[in-house]
Structure formats: C-alpha cells, structure tokens
N, C-alpha and C. Protein backbone atom coordinates (compact mmCIF):
# COMPACT_ATOMS: atom_id res chain seq x y z
N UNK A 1 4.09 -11.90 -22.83
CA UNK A 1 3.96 -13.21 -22.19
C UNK A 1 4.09 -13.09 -20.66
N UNK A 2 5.30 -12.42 -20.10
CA UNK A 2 5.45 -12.30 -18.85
C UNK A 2 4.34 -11.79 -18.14
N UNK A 3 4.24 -10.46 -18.91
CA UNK A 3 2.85 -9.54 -18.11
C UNK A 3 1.22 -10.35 -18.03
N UNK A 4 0.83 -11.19 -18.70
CA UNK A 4 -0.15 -11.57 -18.85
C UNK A 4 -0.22 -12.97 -18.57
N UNK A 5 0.85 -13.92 -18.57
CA UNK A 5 0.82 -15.22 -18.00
C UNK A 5 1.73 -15.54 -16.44
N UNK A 6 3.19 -15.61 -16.91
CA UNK A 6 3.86 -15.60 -15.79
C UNK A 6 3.75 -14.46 -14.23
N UNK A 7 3.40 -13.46 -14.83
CA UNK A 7 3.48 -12.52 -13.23
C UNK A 7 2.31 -12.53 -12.52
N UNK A 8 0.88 -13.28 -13.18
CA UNK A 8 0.03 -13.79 -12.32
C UNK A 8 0.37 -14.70 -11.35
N UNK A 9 0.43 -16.04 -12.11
CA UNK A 9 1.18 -16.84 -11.74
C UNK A 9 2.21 -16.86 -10.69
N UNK A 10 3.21 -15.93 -10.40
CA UNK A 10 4.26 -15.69 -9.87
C UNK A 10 3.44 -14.91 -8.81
N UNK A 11 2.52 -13.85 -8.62
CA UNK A 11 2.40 -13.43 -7.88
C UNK A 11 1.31 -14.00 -6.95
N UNK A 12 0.43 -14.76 -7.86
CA UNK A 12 -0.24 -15.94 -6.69
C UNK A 12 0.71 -17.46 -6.18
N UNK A 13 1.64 -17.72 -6.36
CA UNK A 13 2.59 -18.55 -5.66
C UNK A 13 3.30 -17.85 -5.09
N UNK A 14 4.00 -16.62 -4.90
CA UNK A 14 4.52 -16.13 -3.91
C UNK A 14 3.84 -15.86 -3.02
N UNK A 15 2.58 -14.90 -3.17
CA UNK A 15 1.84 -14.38 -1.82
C UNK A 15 1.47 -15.54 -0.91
N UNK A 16 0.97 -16.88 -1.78
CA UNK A 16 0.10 -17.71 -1.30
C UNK A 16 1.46 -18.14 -0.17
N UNK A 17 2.43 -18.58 -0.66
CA UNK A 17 3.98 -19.01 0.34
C UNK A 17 4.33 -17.93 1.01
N UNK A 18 4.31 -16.43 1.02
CA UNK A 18 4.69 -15.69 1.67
C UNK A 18 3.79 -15.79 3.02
N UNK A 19 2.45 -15.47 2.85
CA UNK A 19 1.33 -15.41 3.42
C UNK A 19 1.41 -16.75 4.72
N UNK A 20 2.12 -18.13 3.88
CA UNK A 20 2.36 -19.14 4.81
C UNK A 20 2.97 -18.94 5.94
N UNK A 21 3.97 -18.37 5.38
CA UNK A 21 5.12 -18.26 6.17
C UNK A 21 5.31 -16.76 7.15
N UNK A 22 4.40 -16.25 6.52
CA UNK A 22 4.16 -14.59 8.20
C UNK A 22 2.97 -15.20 8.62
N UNK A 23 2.32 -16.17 8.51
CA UNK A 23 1.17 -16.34 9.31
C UNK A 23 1.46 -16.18 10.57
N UNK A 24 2.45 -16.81 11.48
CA UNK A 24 2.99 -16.57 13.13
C UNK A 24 2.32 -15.38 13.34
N UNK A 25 3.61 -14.33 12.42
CA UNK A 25 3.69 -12.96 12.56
C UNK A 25 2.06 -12.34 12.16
N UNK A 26 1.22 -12.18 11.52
CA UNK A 26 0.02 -12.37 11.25
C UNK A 26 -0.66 -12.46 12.35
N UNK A 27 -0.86 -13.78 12.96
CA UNK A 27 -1.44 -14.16 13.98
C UNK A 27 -1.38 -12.99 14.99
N UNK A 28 0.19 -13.16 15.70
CA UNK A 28 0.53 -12.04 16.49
C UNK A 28 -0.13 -10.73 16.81
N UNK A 29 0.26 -9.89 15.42
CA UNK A 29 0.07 -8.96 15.07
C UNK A 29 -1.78 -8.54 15.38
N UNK A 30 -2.25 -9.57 14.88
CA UNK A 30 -3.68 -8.80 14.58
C UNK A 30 -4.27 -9.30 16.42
N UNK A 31 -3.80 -10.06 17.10
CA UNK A 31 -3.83 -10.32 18.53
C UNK A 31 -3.52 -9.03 18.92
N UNK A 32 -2.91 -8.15 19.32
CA UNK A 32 -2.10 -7.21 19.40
C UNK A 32 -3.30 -6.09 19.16
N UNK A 33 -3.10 -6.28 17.92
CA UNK A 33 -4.02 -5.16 17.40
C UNK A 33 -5.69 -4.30 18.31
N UNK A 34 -5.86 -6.03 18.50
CA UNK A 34 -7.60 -6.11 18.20
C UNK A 34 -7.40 -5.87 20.22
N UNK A 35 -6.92 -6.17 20.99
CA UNK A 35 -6.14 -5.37 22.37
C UNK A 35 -6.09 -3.85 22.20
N UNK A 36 -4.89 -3.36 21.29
CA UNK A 36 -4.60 -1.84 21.54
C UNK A 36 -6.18 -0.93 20.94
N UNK A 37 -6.34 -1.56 19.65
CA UNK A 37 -7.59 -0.99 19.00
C UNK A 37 -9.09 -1.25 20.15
N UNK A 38 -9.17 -1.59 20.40
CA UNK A 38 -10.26 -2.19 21.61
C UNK A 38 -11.12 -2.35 20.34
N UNK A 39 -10.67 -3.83 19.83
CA UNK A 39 -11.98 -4.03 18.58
C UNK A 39 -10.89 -4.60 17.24
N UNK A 40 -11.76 -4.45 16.36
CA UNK A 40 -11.25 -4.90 14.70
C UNK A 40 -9.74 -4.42 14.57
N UNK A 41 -8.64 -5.71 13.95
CA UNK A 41 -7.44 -4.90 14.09
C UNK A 41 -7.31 -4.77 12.35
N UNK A 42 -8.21 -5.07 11.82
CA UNK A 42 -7.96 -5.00 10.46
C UNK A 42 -8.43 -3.71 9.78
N UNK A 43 -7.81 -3.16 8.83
CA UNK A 43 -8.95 -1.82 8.35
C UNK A 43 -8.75 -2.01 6.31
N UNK A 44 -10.11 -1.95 6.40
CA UNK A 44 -10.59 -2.36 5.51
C UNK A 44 -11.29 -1.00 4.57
N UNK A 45 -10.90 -0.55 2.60
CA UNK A 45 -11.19 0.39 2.60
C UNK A 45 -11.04 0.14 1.16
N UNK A 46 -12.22 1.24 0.40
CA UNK A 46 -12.56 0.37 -1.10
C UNK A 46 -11.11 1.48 -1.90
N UNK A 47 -10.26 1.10 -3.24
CA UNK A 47 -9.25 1.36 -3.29
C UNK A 47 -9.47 0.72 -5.16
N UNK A 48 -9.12 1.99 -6.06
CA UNK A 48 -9.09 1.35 -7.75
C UNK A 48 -8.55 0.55 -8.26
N UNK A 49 -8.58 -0.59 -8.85
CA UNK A 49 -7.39 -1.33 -9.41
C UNK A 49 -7.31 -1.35 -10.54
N UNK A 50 -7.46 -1.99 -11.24
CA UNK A 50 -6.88 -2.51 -12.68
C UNK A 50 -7.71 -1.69 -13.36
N UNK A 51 -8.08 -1.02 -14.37
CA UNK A 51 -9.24 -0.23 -14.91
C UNK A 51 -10.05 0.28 -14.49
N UNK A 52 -9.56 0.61 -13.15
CA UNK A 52 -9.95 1.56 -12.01
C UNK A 52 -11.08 0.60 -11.45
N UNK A 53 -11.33 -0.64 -11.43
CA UNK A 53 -12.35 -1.74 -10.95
C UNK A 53 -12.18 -1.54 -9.17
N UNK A 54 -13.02 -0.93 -8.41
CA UNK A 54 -12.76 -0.92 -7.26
C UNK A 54 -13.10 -2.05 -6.69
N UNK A 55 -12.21 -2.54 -5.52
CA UNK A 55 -12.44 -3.52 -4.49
C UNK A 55 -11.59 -3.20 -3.09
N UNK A 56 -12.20 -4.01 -2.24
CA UNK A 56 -11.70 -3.72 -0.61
C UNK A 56 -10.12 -3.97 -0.04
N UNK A 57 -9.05 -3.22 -0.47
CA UNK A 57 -7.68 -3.79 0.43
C UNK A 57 -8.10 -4.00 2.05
N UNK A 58 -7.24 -4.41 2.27
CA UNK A 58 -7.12 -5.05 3.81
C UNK A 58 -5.67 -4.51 4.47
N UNK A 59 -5.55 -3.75 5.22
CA UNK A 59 -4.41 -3.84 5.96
C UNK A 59 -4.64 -3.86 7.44
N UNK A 60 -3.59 -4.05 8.25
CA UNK A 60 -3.92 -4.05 9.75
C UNK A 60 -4.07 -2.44 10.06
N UNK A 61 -5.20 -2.32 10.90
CA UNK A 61 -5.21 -1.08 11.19
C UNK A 61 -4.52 -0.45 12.68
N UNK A 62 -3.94 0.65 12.41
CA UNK A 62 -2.81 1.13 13.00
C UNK A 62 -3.78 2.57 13.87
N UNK A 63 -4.45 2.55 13.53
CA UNK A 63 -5.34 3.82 14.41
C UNK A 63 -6.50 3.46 14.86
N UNK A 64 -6.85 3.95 15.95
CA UNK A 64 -8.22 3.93 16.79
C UNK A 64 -8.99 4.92 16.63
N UNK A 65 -10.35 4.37 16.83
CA UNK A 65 -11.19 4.95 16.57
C UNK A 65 -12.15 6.24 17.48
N UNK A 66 -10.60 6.53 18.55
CA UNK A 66 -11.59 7.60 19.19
C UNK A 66 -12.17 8.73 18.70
N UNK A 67 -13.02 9.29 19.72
CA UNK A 67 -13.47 10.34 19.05
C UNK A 67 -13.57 11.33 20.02
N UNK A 68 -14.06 12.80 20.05
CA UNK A 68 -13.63 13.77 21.21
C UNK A 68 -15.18 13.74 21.58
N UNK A 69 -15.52 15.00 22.52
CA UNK A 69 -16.70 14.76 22.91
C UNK A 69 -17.93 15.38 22.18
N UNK A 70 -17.75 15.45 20.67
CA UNK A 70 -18.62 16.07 20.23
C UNK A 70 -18.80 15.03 19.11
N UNK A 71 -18.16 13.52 19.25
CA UNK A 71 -18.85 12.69 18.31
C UNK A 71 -17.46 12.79 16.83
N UNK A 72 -16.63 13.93 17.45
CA UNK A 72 -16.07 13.62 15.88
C UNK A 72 -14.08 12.90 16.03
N UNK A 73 -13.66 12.23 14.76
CA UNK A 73 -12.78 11.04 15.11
C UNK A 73 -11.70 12.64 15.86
N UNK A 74 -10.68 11.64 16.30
CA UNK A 74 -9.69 12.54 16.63
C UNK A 74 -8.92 12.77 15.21
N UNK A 75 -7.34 13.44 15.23
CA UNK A 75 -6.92 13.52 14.45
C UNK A 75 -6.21 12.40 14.23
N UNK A 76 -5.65 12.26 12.99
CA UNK A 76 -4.39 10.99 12.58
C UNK A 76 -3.39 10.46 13.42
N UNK A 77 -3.00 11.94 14.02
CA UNK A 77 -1.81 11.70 15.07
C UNK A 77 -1.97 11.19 16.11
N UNK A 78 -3.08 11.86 16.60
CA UNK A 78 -3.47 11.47 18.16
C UNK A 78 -3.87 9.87 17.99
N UNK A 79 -4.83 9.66 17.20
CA UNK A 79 -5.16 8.04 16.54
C UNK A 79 -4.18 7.04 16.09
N UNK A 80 -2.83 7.50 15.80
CA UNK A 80 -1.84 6.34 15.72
C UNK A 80 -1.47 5.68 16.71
N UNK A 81 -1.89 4.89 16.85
CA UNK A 81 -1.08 4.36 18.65
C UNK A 81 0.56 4.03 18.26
N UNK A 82 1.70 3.39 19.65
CA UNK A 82 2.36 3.47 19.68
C UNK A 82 2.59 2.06 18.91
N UNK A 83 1.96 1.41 19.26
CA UNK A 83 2.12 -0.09 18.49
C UNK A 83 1.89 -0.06 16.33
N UNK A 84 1.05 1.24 16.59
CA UNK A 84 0.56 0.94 14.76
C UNK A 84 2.06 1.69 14.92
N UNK A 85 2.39 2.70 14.70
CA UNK A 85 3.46 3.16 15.00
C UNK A 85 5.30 1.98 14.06
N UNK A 86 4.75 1.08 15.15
CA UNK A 86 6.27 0.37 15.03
C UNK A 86 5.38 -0.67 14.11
N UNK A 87 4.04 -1.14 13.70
CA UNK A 87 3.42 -1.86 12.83
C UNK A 87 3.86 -1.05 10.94
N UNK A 88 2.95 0.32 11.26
CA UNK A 88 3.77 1.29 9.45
C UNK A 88 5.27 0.70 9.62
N UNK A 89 6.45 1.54 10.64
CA UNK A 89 7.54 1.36 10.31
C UNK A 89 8.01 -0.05 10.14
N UNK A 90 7.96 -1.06 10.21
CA UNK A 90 8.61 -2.37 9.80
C UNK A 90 7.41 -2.94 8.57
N UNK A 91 6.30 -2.14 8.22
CA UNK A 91 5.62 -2.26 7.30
C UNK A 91 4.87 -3.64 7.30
N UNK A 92 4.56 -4.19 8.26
CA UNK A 92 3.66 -5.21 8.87
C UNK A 92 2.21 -5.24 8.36
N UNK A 93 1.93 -3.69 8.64
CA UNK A 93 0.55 -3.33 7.82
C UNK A 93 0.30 -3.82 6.65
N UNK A 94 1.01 -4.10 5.86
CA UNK A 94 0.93 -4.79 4.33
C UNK A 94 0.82 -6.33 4.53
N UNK A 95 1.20 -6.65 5.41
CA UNK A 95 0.91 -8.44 5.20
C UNK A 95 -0.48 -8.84 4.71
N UNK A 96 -1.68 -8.06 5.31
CA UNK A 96 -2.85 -8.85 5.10
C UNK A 96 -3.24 -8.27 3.47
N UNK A 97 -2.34 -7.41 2.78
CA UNK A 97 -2.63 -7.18 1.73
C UNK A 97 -2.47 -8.59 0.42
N UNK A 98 -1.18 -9.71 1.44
CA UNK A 98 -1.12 -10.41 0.73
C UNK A 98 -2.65 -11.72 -0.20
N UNK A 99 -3.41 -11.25 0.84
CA UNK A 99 -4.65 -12.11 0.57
C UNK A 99 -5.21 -11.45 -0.53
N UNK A 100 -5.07 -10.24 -1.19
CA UNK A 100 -5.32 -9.05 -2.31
C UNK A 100 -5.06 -9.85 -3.45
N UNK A 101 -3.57 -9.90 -3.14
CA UNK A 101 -2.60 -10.67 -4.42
C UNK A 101 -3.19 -12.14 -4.65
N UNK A 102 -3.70 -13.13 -3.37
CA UNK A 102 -4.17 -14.13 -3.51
C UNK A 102 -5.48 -14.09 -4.29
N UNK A 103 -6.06 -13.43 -3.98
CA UNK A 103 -7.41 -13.22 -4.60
C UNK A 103 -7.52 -12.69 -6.07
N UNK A 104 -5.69 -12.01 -6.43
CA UNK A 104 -6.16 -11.38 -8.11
C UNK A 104 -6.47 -9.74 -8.31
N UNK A 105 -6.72 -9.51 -6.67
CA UNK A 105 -6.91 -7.85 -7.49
C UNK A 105 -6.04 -6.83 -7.37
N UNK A 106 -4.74 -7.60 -6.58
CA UNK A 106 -3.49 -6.92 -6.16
C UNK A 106 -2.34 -7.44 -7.00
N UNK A 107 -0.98 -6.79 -7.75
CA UNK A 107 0.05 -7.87 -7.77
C UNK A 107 1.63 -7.30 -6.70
N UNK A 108 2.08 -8.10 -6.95
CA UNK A 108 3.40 -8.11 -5.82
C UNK A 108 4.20 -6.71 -5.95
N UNK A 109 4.40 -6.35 -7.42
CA UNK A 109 4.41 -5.16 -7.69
C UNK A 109 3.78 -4.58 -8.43
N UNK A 110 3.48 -2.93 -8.59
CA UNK A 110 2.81 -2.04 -9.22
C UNK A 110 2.62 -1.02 -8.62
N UNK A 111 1.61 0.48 -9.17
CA UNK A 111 1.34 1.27 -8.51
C UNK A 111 0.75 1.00 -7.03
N UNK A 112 1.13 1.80 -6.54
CA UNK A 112 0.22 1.75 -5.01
C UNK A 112 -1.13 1.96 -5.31
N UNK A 113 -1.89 0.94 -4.73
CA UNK A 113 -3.55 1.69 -4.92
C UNK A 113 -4.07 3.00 -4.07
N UNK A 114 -4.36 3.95 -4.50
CA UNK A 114 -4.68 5.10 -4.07
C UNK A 114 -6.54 5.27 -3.86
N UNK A 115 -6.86 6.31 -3.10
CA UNK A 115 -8.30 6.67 -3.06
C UNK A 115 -9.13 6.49 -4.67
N UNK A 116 -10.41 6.41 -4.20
CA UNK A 116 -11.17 6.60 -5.27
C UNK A 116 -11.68 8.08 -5.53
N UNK A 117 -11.48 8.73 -4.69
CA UNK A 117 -11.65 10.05 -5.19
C UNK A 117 -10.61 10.73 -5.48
N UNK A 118 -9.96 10.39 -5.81
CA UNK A 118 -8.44 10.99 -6.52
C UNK A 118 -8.83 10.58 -8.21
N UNK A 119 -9.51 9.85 -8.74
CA UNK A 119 -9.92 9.36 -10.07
C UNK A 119 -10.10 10.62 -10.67
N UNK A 120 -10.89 11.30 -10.77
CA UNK A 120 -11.35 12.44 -11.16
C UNK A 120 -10.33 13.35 -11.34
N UNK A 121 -9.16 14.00 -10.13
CA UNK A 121 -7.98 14.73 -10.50
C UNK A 121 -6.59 13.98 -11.33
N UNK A 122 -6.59 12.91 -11.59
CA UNK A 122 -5.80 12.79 -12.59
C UNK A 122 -5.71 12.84 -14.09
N UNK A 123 -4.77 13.65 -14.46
CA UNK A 123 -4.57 14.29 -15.83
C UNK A 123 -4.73 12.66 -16.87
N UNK A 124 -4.21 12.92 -18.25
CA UNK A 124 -4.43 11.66 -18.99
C UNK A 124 -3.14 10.76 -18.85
N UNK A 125 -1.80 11.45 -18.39
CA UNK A 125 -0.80 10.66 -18.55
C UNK A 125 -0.56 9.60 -17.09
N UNK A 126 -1.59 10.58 -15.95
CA UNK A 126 -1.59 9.43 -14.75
C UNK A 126 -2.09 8.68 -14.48
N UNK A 127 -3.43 8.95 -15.78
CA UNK A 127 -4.29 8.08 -15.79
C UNK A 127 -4.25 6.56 -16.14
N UNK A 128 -2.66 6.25 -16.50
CA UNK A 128 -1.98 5.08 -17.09
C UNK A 128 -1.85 4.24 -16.13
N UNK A 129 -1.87 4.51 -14.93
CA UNK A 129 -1.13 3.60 -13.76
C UNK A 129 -2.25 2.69 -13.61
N UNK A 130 -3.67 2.76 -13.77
CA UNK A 130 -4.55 2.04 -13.61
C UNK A 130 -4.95 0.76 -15.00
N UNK A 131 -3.66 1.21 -15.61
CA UNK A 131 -3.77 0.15 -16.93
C UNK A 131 -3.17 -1.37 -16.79
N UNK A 132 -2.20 -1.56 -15.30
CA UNK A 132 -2.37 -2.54 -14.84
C UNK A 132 -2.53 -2.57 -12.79
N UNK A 133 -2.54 -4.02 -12.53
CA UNK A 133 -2.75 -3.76 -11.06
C UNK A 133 -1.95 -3.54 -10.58
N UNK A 134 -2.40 -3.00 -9.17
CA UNK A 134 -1.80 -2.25 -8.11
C UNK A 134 -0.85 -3.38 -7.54
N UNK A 135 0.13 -2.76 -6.97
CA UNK A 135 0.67 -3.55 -5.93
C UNK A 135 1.34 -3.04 -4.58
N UNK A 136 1.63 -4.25 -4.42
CA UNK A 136 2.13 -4.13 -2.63
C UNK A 136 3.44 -3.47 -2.45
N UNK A 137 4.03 -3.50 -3.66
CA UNK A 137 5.59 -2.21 -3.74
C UNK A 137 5.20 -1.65 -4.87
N UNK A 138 5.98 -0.68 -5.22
CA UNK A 138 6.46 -0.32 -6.65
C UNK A 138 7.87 0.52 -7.34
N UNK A 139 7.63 1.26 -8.64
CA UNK A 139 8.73 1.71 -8.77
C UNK A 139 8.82 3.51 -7.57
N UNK A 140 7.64 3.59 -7.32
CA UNK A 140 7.68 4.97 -6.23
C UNK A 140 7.97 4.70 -5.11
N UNK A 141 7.37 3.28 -4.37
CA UNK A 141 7.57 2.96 -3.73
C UNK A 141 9.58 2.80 -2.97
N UNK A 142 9.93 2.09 -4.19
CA UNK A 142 11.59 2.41 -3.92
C UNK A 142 12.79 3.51 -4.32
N UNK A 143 11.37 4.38 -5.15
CA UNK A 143 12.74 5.55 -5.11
C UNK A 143 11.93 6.74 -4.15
N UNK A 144 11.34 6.88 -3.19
CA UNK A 144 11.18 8.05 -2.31
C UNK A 144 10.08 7.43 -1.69
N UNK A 145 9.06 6.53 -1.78
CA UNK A 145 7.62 6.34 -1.16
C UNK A 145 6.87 7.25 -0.85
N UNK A 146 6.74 8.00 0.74
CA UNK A 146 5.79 8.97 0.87
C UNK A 146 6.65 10.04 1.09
N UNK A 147 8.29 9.89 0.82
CA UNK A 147 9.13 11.31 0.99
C UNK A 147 9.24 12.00 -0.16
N UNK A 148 8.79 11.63 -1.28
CA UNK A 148 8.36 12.26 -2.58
C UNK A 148 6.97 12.82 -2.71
N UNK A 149 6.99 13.99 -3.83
CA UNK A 149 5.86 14.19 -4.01
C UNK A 149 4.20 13.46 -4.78
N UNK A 150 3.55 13.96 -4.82
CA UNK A 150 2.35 12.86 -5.51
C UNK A 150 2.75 13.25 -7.35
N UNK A 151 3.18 14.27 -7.38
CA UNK A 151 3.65 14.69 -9.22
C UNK A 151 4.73 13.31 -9.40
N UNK A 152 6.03 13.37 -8.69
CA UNK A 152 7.30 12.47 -8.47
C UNK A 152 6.47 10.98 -8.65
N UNK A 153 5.71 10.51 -7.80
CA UNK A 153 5.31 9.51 -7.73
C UNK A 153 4.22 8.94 -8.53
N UNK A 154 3.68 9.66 -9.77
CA UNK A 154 2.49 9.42 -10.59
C UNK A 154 3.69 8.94 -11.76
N UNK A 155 4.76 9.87 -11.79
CA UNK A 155 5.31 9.77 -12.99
C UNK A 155 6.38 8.47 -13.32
N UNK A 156 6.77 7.84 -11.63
CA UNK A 156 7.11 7.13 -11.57
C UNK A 156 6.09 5.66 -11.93
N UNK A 157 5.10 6.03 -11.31
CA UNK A 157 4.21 5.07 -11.36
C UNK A 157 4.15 4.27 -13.12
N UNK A 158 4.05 6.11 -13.76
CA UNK A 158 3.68 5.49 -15.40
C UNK A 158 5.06 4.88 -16.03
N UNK A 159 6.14 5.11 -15.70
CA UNK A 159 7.58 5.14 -16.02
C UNK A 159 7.41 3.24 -15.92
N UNK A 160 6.63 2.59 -14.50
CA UNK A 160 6.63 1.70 -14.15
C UNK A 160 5.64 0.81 -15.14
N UNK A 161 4.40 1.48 -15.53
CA UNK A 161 3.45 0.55 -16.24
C UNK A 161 4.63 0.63 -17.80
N UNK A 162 5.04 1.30 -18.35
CA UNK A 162 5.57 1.34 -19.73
C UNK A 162 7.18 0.93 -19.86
N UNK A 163 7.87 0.20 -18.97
CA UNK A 163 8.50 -0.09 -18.50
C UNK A 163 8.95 -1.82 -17.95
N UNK A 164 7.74 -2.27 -17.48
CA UNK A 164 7.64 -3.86 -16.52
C UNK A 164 7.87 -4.78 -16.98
N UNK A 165 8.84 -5.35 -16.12
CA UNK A 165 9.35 -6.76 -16.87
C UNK A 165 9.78 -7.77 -15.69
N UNK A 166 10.10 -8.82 -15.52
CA UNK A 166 10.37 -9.83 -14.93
C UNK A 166 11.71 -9.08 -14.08
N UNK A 167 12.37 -8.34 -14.89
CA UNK A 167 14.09 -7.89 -14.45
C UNK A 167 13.43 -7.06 -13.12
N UNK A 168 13.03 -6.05 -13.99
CA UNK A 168 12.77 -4.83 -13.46
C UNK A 168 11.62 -4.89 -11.38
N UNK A 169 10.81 -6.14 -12.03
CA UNK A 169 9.72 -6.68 -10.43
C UNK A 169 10.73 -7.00 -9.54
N UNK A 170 11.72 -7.94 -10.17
CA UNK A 170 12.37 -8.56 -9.50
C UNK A 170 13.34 -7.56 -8.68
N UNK A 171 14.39 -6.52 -8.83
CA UNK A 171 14.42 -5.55 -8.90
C UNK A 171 14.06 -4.45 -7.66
N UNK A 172 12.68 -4.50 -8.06
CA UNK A 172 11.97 -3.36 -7.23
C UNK A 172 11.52 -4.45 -5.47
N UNK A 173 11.48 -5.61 -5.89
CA UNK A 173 11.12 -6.84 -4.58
C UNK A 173 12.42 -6.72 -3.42
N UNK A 174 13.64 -6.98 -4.59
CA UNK A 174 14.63 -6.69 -3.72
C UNK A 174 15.16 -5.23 -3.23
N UNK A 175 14.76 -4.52 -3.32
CA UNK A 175 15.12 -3.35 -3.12
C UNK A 175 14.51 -2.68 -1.73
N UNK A 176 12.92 -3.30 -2.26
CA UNK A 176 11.91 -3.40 -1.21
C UNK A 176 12.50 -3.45 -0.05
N UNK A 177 12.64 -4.98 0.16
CA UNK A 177 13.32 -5.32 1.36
C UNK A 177 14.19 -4.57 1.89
N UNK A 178 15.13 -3.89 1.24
CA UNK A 178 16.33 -3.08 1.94
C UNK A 178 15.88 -1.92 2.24
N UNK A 179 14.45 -1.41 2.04
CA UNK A 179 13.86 -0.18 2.11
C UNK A 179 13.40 -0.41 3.57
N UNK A 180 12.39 -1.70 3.95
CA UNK A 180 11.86 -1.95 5.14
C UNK A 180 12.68 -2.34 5.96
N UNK A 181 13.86 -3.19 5.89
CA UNK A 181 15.06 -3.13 6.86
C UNK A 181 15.62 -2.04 7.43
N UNK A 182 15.43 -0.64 6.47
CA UNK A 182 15.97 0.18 7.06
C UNK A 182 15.23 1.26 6.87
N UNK A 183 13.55 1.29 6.66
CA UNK A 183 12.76 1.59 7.25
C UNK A 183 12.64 3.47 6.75
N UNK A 184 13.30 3.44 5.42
CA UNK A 184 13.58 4.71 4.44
C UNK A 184 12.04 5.25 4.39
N UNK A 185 11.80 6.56 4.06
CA UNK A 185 10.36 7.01 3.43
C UNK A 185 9.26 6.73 3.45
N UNK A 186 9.21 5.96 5.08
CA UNK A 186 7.36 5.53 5.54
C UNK A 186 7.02 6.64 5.40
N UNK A 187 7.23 7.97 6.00
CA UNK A 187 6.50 9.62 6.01
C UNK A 187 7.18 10.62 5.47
N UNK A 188 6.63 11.06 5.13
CA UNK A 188 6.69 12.92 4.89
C UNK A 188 7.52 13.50 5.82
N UNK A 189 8.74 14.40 5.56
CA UNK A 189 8.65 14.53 6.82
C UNK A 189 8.12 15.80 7.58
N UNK A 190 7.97 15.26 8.69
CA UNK A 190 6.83 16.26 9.77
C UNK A 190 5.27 15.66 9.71
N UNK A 191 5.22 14.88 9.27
CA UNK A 191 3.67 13.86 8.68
C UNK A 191 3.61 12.56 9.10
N UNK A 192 2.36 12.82 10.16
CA UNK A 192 2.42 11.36 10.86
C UNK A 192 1.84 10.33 9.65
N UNK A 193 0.96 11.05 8.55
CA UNK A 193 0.75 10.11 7.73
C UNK A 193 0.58 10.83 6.49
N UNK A 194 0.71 10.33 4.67
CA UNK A 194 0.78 11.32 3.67
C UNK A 194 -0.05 12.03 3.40
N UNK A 195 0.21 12.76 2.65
CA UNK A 195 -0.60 14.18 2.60
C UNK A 195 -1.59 13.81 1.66
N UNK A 196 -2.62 14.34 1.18
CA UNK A 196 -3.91 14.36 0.48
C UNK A 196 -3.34 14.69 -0.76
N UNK A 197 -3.85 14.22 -1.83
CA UNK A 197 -3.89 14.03 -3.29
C UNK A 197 -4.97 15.29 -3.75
N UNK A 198 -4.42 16.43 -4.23
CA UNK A 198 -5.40 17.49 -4.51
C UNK A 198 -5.19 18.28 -6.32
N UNK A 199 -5.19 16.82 -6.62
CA UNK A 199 -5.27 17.31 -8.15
C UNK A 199 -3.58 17.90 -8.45
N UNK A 200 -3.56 18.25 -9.81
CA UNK A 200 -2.43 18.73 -10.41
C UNK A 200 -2.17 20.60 -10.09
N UNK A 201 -1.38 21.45 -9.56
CA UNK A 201 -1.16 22.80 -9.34
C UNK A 201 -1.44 23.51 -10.44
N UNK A 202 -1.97 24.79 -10.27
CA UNK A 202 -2.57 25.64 -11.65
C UNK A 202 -1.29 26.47 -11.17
C-alpha cells in the first residue's frame, strides 16, 4: 500500500512544498550560476529510472564549459568553479531535481540515478535498484555517499529496494539533512568528483 499509493503521493506534496519554499534560494542560485557559467546554469543529462525508463534530471550546473585550445573540455577540476564548489557542498545542486519528483520520474528517496551506460555492467543482483525510482537521497546516500565504493553502494542500494517502508524513507530524509549540515561524503577522497562505474572486478 505504502509503496504504490502513499509514497507517490507523499513525494509529490513534499517536493511540490519543498520546491515552494527554496524557490528564493532557487532563484538566487541559478542567477549566480548563469554569471559564473557565462550561460545555462542548469545541467541537464538523460539518467535510468524505474525499469531503467530513461529521462532528463536537472541539476544546477557546477562546471563550465571551457575548453583548451585544441577544442577539447578542460578537466573536472579545472571546470568546477569556486561557486559550484560551495553549490555540491551544501548540496544546492539537487534542488532543481525537485521538479523530477514533481513530474513522477524521481522519488524523495531511492537509489541515486546513475549513467546509462553503466546498464550493461551490472550483474543480476544490481540490477534490482532499477525495480523502483530513483531518488534525491538514499540508503547509500547516508551511509558513505561518494566515500564508499560503487560494490558498497549497489548493495546498499538493493538492501534499500527489498527493504522500503514509510519508517525506513522517513529515516533516511532525516538523516539526510544531518549529512548536508555537515556536509559528510560529497567526494572521494582526493576526487574533485566520483569515480567512473567500470563494471564488477575479475
């Protein structure tokens, strides 16, 4: 009942009121952005959801688009500006994800949505996380995020689909928060941003 009636429900009345209420911050932010970025502050990028059904997340984008003189982007690092910077760490970047959740193809919690070319390297038991939608936290999300590995965090992920309940969202929401207050496991460390998804180790 919960999984299929109430946590829709719940997660399109929260985002839709959350979304109200960072609009300021929203506003701000993508002002800001569309200044440091010289251009679009949003970045936009196709991402699997629910039965691996791809569609476009939205987050604010935190890197520019230079490039060196031979036409090609710079690296990650050099491309983070100082502003996306303090945008990842207070995790700001996720607000415009809330329009995801409004729309149905995101929920408040779940796996993180990952690349579409990562589909192909997952084994059959990771292949579970796509049995419901993605969301804007999860259970990886609050026990290591990107300071864990991608093995750590698949298994969490499935731990999370076979597992979910009203207790447990609720739970991982609040926890959330105490994660971005104090700003635990945005990176890797030594990694301006996470590492690439390269299948399971032989």
């Amino acid at each position: 009942m919960y999984r299929c009636l109430f946590k829709p429900l719940f997660d399109f009345i929260f985002a839709l009121l959350a979304f109200i209420v960072l609009f300021p911050i929203f506003l701000v932010v993508s002002i800001i952005l569309t200044i440091v970025n010289r251009g679009n502050p949003f970045f936009l990028q196709l991402r699997p959801g629910k039965n691996e059904k791809i569609f476009s997340i939205i987050k604010f984008k935190t890197m520019t688009d230079f490039k060196d003189s031979s036409g090609v982007l710079l690296s990650d690092e050099v491309r983070l500006t100082k502003f996306g910077k303090i945008v990842r760490k207070t995790s700001l970047d996720e607000i415009p994800q809330l329009l995801n959740v409004i729309k149905g193809e995101m929920s408040l919690v779940g796996p993180r949505p990952l690349l579409p070319e990562y589909l192909p390297l997952y084994n059959s038991t990771q292949k579970k996380r796509h049995s419901v939608k993605p969301g804007l936290t999860g259970w990886a999300q609050v026990n290591g995020r990107n300071a864990i590995s991608w093995e750590k965090k698949f298994a969490l992920d499935v731990w999370y689909v076979e597992h979910q309940s009203f207790f447990i969202d609720l739970k991982i929401l609040f926890i959330t928060l105490k994660k971005v207050i104090l700003s635990h496991g945005i990176y890797q460390e030594g990694e301006a941003v996470v590492q690439v998804f390269k299948g399971e180790k032989l």
